[in-house]
Protein backbone atom coordinates (compact mmCIF):
# COMPACT_ATOMS: atom_id res chain seq x y z
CA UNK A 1 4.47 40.11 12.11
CA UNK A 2 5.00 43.56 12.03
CA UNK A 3 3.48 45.85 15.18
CA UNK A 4 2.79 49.69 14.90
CA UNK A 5 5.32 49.50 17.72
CA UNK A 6 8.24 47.03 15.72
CA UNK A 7 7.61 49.82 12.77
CA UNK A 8 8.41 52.25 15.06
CA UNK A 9 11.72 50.82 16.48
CA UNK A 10 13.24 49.80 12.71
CA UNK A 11 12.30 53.59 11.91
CA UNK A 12 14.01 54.92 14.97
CA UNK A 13 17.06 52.25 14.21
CA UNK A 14 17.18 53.42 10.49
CA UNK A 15 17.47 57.00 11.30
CA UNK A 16 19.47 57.10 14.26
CA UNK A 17 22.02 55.16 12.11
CA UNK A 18 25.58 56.73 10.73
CA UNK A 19 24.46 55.56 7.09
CA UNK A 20 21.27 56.71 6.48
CA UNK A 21 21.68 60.21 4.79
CA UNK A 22 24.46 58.71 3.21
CA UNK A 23 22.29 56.24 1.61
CA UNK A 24 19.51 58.59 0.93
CA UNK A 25 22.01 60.51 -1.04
CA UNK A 26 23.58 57.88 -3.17
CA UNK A 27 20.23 56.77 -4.59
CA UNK A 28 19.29 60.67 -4.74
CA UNK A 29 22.89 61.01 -6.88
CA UNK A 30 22.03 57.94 -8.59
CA UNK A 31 19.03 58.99 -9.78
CA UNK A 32 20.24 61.76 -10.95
CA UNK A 33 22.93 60.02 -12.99
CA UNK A 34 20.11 58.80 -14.96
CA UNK A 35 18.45 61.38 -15.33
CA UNK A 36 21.53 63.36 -16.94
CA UNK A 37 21.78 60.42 -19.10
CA UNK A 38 18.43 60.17 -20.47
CA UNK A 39 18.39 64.31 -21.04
CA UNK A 40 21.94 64.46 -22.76
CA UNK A 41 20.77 64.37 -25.85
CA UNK A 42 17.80 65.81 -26.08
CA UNK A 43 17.75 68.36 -28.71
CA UNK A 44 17.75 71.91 -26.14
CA UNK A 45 20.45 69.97 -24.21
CA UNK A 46 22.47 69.55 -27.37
CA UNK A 47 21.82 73.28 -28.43
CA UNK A 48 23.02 74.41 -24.52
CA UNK A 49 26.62 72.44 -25.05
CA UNK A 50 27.37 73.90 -28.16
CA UNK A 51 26.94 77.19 -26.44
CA UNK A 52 29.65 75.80 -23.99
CA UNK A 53 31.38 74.23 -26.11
CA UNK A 54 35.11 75.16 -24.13
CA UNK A 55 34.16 74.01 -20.97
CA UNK A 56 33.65 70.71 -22.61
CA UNK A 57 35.77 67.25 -23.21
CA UNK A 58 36.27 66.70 -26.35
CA UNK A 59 37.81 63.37 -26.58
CA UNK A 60 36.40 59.83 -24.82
CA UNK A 61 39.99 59.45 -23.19
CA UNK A 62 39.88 62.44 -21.83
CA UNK A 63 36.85 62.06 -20.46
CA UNK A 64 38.22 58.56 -18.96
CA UNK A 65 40.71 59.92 -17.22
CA UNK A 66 39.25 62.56 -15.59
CA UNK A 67 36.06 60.38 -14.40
CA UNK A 68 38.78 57.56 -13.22
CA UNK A 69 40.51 60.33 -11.30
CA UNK A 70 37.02 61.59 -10.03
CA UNK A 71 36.15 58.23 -8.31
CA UNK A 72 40.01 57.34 -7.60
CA UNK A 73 40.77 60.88 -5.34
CA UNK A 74 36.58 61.08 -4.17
CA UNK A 75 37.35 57.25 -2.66
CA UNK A 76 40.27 58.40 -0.56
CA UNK A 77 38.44 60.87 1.20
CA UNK A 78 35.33 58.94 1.68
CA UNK A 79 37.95 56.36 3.30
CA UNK A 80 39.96 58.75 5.16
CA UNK A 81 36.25 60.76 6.53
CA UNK A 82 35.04 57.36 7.65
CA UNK A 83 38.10 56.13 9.63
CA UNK A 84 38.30 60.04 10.79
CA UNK A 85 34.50 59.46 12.55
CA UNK A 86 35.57 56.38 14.07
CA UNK A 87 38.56 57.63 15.45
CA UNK A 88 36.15 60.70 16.79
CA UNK A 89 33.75 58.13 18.43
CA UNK A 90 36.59 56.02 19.99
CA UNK A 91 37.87 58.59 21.58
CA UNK A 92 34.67 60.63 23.00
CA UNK A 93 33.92 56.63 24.53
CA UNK A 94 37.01 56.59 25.94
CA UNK A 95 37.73 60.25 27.19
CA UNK A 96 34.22 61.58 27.57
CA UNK A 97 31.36 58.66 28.42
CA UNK A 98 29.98 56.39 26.19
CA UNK A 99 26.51 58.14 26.27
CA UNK A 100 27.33 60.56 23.80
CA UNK A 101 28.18 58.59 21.33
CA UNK A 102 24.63 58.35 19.85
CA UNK A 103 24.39 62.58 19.37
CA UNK A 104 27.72 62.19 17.71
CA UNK A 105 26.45 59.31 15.41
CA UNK A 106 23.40 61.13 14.57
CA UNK A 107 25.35 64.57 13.54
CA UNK A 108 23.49 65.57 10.26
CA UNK A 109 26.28 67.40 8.66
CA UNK A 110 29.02 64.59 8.76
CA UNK A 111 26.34 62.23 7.81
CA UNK A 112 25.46 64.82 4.76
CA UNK A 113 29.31 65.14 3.96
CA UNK A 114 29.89 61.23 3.71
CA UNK A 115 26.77 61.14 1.82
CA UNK A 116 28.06 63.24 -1.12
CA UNK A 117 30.80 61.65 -1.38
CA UNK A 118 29.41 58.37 -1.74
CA UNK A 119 26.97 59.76 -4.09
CA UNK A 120 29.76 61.49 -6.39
CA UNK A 121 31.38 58.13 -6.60
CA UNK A 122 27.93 57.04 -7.75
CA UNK A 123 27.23 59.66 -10.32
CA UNK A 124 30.92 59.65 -11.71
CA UNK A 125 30.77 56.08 -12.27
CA UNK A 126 27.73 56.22 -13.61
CA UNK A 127 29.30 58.76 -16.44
CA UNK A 128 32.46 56.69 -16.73
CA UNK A 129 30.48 53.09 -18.22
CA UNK A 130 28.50 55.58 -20.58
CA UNK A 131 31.66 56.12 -22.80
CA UNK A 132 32.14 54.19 -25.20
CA UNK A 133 35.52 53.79 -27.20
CA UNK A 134 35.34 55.60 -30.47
CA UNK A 135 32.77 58.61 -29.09
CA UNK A 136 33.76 61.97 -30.09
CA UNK A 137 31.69 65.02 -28.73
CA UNK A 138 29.63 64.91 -31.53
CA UNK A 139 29.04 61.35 -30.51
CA UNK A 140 27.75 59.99 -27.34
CA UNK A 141 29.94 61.67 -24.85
CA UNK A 142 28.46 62.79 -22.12
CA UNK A 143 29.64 65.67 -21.82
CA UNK A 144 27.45 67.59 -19.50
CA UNK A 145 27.58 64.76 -17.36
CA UNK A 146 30.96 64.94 -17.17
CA UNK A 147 30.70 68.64 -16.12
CA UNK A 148 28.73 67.80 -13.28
CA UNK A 149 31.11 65.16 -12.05
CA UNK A 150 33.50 67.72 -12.13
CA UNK A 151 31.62 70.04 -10.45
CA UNK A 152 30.69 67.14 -7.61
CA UNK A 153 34.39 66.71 -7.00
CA UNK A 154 35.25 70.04 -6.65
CA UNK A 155 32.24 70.10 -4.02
CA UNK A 156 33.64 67.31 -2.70
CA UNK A 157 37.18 69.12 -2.02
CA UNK A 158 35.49 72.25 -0.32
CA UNK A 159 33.32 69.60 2.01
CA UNK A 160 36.56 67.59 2.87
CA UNK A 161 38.23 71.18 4.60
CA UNK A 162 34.75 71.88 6.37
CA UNK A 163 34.98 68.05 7.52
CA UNK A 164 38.39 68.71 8.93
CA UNK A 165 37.40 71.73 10.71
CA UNK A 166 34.20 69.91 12.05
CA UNK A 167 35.42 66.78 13.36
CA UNK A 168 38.72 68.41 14.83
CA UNK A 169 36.08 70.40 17.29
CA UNK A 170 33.61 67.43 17.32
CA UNK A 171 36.00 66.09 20.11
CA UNK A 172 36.68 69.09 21.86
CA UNK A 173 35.34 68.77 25.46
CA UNK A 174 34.59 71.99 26.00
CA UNK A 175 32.60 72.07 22.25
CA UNK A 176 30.92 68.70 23.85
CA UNK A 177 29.64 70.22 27.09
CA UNK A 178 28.65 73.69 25.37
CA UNK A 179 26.37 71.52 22.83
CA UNK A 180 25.08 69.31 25.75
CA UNK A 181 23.91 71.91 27.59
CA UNK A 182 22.43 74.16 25.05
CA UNK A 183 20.16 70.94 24.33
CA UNK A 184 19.56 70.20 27.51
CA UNK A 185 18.49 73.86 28.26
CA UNK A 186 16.54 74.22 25.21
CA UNK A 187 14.46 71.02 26.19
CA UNK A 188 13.71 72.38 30.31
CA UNK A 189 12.44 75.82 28.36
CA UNK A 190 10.24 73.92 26.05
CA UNK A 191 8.65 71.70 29.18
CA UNK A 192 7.80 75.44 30.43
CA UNK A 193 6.31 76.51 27.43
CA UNK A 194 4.08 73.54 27.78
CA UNK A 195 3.23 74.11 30.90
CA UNK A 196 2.55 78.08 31.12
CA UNK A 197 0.73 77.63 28.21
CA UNK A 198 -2.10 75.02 30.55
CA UNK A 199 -3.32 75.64 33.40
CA UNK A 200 -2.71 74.13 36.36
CA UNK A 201 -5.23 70.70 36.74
CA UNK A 202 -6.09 69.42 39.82
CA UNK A 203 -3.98 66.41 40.30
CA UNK A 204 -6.06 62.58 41.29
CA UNK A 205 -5.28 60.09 43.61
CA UNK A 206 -3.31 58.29 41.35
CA UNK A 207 -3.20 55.53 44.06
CA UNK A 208 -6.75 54.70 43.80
CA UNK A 209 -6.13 54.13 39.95
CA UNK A 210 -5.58 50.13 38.30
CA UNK A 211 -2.32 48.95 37.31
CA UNK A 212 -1.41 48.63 33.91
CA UNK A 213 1.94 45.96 33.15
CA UNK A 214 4.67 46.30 30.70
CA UNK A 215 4.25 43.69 28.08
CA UNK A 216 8.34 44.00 27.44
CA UNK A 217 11.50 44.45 29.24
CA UNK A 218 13.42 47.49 28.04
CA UNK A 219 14.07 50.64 29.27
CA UNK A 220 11.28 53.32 28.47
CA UNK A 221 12.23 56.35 26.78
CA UNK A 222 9.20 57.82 25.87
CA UNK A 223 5.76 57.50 24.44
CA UNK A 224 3.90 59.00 21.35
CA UNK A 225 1.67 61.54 23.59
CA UNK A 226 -0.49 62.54 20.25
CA UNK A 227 -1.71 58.94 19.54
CA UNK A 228 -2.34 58.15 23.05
CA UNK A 229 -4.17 61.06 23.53
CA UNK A 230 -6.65 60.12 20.83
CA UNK A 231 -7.00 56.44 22.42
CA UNK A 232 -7.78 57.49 25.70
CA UNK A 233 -10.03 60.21 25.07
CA UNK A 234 -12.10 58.06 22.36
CA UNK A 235 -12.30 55.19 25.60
CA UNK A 236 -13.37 57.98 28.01
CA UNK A 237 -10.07 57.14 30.32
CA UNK A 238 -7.07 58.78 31.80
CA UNK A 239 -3.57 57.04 32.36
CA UNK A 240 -0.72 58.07 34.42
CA UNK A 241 3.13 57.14 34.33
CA UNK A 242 4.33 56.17 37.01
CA UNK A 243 8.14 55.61 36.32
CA UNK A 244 10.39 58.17 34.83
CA UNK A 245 12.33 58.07 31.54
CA UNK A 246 15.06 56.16 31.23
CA UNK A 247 13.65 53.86 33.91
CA UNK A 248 14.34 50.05 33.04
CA UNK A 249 10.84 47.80 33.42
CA UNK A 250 10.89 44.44 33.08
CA UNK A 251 7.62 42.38 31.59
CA UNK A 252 4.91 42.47 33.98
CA UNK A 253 5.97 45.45 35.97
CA UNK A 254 3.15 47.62 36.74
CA UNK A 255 4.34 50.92 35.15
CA UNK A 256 1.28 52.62 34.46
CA UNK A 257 -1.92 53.81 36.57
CA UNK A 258 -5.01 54.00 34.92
CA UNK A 259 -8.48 55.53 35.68
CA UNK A 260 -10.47 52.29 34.43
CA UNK A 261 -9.68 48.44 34.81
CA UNK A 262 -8.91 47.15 31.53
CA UNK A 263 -7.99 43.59 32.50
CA UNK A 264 -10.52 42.42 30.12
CA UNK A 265 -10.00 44.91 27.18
CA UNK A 266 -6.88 43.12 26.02
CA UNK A 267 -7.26 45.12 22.75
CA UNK A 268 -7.39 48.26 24.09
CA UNK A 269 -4.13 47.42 26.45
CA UNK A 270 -2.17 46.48 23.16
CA UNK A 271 -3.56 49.80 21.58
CA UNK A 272 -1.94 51.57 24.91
CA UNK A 273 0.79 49.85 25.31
CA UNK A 274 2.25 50.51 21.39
CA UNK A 275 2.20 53.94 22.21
CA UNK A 276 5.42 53.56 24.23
CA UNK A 277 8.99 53.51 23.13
CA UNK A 278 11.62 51.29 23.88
CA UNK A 279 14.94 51.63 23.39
CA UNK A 280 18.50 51.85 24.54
CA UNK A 281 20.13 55.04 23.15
CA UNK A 282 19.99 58.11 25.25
CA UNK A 283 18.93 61.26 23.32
CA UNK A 284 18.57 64.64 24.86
CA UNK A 285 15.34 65.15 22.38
CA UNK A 286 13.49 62.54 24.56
CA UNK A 287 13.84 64.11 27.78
CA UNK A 288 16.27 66.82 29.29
CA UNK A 289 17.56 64.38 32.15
CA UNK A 290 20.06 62.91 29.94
CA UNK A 291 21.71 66.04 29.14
CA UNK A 292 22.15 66.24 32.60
CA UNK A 293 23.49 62.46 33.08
CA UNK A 294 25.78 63.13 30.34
CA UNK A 295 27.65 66.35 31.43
CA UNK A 296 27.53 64.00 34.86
CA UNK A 297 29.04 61.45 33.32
CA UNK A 298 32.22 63.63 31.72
CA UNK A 299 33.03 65.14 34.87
CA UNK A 300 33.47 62.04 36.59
CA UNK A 301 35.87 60.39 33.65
CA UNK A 302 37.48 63.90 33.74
CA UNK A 303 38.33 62.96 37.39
CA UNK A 304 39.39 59.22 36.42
CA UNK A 305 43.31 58.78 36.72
CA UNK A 306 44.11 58.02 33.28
CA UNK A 307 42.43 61.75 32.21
CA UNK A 308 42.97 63.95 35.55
CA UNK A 309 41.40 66.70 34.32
CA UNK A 310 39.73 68.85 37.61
CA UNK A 311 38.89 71.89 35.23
CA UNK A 312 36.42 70.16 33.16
CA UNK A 313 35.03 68.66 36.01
CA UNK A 314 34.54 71.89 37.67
CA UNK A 315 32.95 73.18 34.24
CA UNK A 316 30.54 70.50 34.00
CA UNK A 317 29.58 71.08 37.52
CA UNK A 318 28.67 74.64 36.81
CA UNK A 319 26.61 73.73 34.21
CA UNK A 320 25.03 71.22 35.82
CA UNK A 321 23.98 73.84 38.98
CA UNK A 322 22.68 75.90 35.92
CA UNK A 323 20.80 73.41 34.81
CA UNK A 324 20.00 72.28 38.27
CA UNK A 325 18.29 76.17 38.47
CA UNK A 326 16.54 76.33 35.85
CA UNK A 327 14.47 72.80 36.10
CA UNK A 328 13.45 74.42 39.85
CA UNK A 329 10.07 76.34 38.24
CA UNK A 330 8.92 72.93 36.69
CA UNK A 331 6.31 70.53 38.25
CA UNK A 332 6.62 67.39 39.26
CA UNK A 333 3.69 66.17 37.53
CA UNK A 334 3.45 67.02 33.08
CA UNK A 335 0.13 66.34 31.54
CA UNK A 336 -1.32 66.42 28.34
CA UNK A 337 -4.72 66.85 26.40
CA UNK A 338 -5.98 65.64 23.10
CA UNK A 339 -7.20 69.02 22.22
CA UNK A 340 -7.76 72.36 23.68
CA UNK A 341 -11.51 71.38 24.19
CA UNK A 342 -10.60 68.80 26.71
CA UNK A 343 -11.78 70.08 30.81
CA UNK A 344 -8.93 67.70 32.02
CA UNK A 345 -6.10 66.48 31.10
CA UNK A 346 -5.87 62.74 29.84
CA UNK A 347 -2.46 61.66 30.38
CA UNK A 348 -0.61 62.27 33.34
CA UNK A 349 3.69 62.04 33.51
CA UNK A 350 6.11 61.44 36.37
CA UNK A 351 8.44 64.49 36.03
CA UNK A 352 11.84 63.46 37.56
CA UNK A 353 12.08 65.49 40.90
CA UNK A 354 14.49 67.54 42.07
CA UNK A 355 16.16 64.78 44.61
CA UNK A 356 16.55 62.41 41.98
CA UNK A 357 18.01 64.87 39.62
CA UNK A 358 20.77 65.50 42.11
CA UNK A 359 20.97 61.93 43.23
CA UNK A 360 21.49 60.66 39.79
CA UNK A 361 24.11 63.81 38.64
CA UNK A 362 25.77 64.79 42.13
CA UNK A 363 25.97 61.11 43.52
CA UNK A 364 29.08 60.19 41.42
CA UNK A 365 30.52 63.26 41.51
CA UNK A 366 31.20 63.33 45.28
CA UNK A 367 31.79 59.99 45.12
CA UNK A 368 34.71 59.75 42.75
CA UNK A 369 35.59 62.86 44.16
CA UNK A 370 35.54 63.23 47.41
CA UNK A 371 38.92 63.03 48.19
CA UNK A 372 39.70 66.22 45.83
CA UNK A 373 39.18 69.59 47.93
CA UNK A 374 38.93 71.42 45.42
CA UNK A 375 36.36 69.56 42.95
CA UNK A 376 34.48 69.94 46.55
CA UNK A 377 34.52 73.20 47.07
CA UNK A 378 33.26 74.23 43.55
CA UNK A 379 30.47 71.14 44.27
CA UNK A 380 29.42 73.59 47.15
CA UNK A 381 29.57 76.67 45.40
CA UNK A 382 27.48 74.86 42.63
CA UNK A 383 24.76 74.42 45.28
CA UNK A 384 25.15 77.98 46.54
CA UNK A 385 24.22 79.22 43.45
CA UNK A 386 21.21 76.54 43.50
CA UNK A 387 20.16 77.37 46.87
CA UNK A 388 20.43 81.57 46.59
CA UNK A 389 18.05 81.11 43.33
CA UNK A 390 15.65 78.61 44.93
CA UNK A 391 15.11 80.69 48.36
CA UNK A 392 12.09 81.45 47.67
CA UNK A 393 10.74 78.00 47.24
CA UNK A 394 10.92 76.40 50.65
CA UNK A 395 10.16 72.83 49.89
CA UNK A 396 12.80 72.85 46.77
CA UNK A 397 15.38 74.64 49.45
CA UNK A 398 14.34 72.00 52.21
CA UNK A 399 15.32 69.42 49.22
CA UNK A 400 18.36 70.48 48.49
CA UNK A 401 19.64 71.43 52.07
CA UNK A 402 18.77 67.26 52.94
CA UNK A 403 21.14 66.08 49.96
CA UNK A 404 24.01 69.33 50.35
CA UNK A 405 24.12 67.59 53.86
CA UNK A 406 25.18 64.09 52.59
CA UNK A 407 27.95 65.84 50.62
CA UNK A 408 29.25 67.27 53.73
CA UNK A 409 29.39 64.38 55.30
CA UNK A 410 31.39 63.11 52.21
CA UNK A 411 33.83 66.31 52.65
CA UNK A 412 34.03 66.16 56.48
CA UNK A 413 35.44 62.34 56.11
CA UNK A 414 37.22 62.73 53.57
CA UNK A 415 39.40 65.89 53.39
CA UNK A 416 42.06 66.27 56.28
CA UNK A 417 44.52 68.94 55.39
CA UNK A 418 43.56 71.90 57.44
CA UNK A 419 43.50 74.24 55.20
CA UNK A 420 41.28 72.34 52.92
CA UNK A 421 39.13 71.83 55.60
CA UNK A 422 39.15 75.70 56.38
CA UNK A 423 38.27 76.80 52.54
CA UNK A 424 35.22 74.21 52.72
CA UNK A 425 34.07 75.35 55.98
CA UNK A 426 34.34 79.14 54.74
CA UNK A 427 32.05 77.89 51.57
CA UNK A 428 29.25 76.42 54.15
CA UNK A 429 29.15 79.15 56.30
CA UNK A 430 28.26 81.51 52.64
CA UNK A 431 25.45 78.62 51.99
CA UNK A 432 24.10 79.40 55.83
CA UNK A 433 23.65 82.54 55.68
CA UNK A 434 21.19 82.32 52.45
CA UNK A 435 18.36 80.60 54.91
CA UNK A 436 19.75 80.18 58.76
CA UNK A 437 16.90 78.38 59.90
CA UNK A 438 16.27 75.56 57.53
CA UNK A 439 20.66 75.49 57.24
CA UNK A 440 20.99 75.18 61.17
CA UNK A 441 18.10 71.71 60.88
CA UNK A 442 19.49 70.47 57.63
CA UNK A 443 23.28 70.72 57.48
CA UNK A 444 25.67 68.52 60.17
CA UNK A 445 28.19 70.67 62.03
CA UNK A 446 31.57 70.70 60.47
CA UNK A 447 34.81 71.45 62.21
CA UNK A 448 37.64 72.78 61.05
C-alpha cells in the first residue's frame, strides 16, 4: 500500500537519480519522432521542402547512411559521457568524501547532456526504420526528419566539448569547495530572511509538552513545513522538534514534543508523522549543516596520507570560519506559521547550535590533524576571525572560547618543536587580546 509518505520517497528517489532527465528526454525526443512522422506529409510540409529542396536527401541510401552514422558516432559519446561521470564520481569518493557524491549525481546539466544524446539516438532511429527501399524524395523519405537528425547530431557535437569542459572542472577541488560553500551560504541567508521577516515569539516550555515517537528508523532530513502547518493549526496544536537534521532515530524514539497528548488520536499521529522525510542522501537544499560537514569532510581526506594536501585543508578551514560567522546572527530555535494571520507560531525547530556546529566540523579536523603545526595555526586563526566578529555576542564568544580551549589542549600535546610551539603561542596571544577577561577563564595556559 502506498503512503503519502512512500509517494514521497519514490519521488525523491526518481529525481535525485542520474537517469531521470535523461529519460524524460528520450520519451520527449521520441515523441517528437512521431510527431515529425505523422506531419511529413502533410500538404504545407510538402510545399516547405520543396522550398528547401538542396538541403535535402534525395536518395533512401543516402539517407541510410547518414542516419546509421547519426546513431553509430551519437552512441560513442553517450558511452564515452557515461563512463566519463563515473570516473568523476569515483574519484570525488575517493579524493574528496563520499558525501558529495549525491550534488554531483544530481547536476542538471550533465544529466540534460546525456539526455540528448539518448534522445537523438531515439529520434534518428526512429527516422532510419521509416525508409523504405525503393523511396525517392518524391516518395516517402523523410526528409525533414532527416534534417532534424542532422541537426540533433550536430547539437550533439557542440554538447560533447561543453561536457568536456564541465566534467574536467566537476572534479576540481577548489571548483568543489567554491560550489559547496556558495550553497551552503545561500541556505544560512535564506534562514535569515525567514526569520527577520517574523518576529520574535516567545518561546514555551517545551519540557512540559507530550512526546511524540518515530514510527521508523532512518535518519530525518526534513519535514514538509506547509502540510504540517495546515494539520496542526486545523487540530488547534503546536509541535516542536526536538532533534536536529541529519539526526538518526530509531522506531519509538521520542523525537517530537507536542502541545496536546495524542496517544489516542492514532490518525492524527499518522497524519503528523507523514509529514517527515526520511532518507539517507545529504543535500545542502535540506539544511545548511551539510555544506558545512562536507567542506569538513574534504579537509580531513586532504590531510589523509595517500592525498597530503595541507592547502586545501587550510582553504576549507577558512571557509568553514566564514561560514562559522555568518550562522552566529541565527537562533537557536526556527518556527513557522500556517499563515500570516496566525498570533503564534505552530511548529517549532531545533536549530543546530553553535557548539555542535564546531563539534561536528572542527572535531576531526584537530583530530587528524593535530600533529600538523601548521593546519593548527590556520585552525586558530580560523577562530580569530570567528571570535573578533562574534565579540559582541557574549554567550556565542563564551561558546567558542570553551571549544578553542580543547583545541589547545590538542596543540599543547601534540606539537613539540619549539618554534612551532612559539608561532601557535604568538596566534593565542592575538585571540586574547580580542576579550581578556572571558580568554584569561576560558583558555588553559600554554608554554612555549
Amino acid at each position: 500500500m502506498f503512503t503519502p509518505r512512500k509517494v514521497a520517497d519514490r519521488y525523491r528517489d526518481l529525481i535525485s537519480s542520474i537517469g531521470f532527465y535523461p529519460s524524460l528526454l528520450s520519451i520527449l525526443f521520441l515523441v517528437f519522432a512521431f510527431l515529425s512522422i505523422s506531419l511529413e506529409f502533410n500538404p504545407h510540409v510538402i510545399e516547405l521542402k520543396s522550398s528547401m529542396q538542396f538541403m535535402l536527401l534525395d536518395t533512401p541510401d543516402n539517407a541510410r547512411t547518414l542516419l546509421s552514422i547519426l546513431i553509430g558516432s551519437t552512441i560513442s559519446l553517450t558511452v564515452f559521457s557515461f563512463s566519463m561521470v563515473m570516473i568523476v564520481l569515483n574519484q570525488a569518493s575517493s579524493a574528496l568524501s563520499p558525501r558529495v557524491i549525491p550534488g554531483l549525481i544530481t547536476r542538471k546539466s550533465h544529466q540534460l547532456v546525456l539526455g540528448v544524446y539518448l534522445g537523438s539516438i531515439i529520434y534518428a532511429t526512429v527516422m532510419l526504420i521509416n525508409i523504405k527501399t525503393g523511396q525517392s524524395v518524391e516518395g516517402d523519405i523523410p526528409s525533414l526528419g532527416i534534417l532534424f537528425a542532422l541537426l540533433f547530431g550536430l547539437i550533439c557535437l557542440a554538447l560533447f566539448v561543453y561536457f568536456i569542459h564541465s566534467i574536467s572542472k566537476a572534479i576540481q577541488v577548489d571548483n568543489v569547495l567554491n560550489e559547496l560553500f556558495q550553497n551552503t551560504l545561500t541556505e544560512i541567508k535564506a534562514l535569515y530572511t525567514r526569520q527577520d521577516r517574523q518576529a520574535t515569539p516567545d518561546i514555551p516550555d517545551f519540557e512540559q509538552w507530550f512526546t511524540l515517537c518515530s514510527d521508523k528508523a532512518g535518519y530525518f532530513k526534513g519535514v514538509d513545513t506547509k502540510k504540517l502547518c495546515v494539520i496542526l493549526k486545523q487540530n488547534e496544536i503546536q509541535l516542536f522538534i526536538a532533534v536536529k537534521q541529519g539526526y538518526f532515530t530509531v522506531e519509538g524514539y521520542p523525537f517530537l514534543k507536542c502541545s496536546k497528548d495524542l496517544s489516542a488520536q492514532e490518525a492524527l499521529k499518522n497524519q503528523i508523522l507523514n509529514c517527515f522525510v526520511f532518507y539517507i542522501e545529504e543535500f545542502i537544499s535540506d539544511h545548511y549543516r551539510y555544506g558545512l560537514t562536507q567542506i569538513s569532510e574534504i579537509a580531513v581526506k586532504a590531510m589523509s596520507p595517500g592525498i597530503n594536501d595541507p592547502g586545501t585543508a587550510v582553504k576549507a578551514i577558512d571557509m568553514l570560519s566564514i561560514l562559522i560567522i555568518e550562522r552566529l546572527g541565527l537562533e537557536d530555535i526556527n518556527y513557522s506559521y500556517s499563515d500570516s494571520d496566525d498570533a503564534d507560531p505552530l511548529l517549532f525547530i531545533h536549530e543546530t547550535s553553535l557548539m555542535e556546529l564546531m563539534h561536528d566540523n572542527f572535531t576531526p579536523i584537530r583530530h587528524y590533524a593535530k600533529s600538523d603545526a601548521y593546519v593548527m595555526a590556520n585552525v586558530l586563526e580560523a577562530f580569530k576571525n570567528i571570535i573578533f566578529v562574534a565579540n559582541k555576542k557574549s554567550n556565542e564568544l563564551a561558546t567558542i572560547y570553551a571549544y578553542l580551549n580543547s583545541i589547545i589542549i590538542d596543540i599543547d600535546t601534540h606539537t613539540d618543536n619549539p618554534f612551532d610551539r612559539q608561532e601557535i603561542a604568538d596566534m593565542i596571544n592575538a585571540i586574547k587580546k580580542i576579550n581578556p577577561k572571558i580568554a584569561q577563564t576560558a583558555l588553559s595556559h600554554f608554554e612555549v
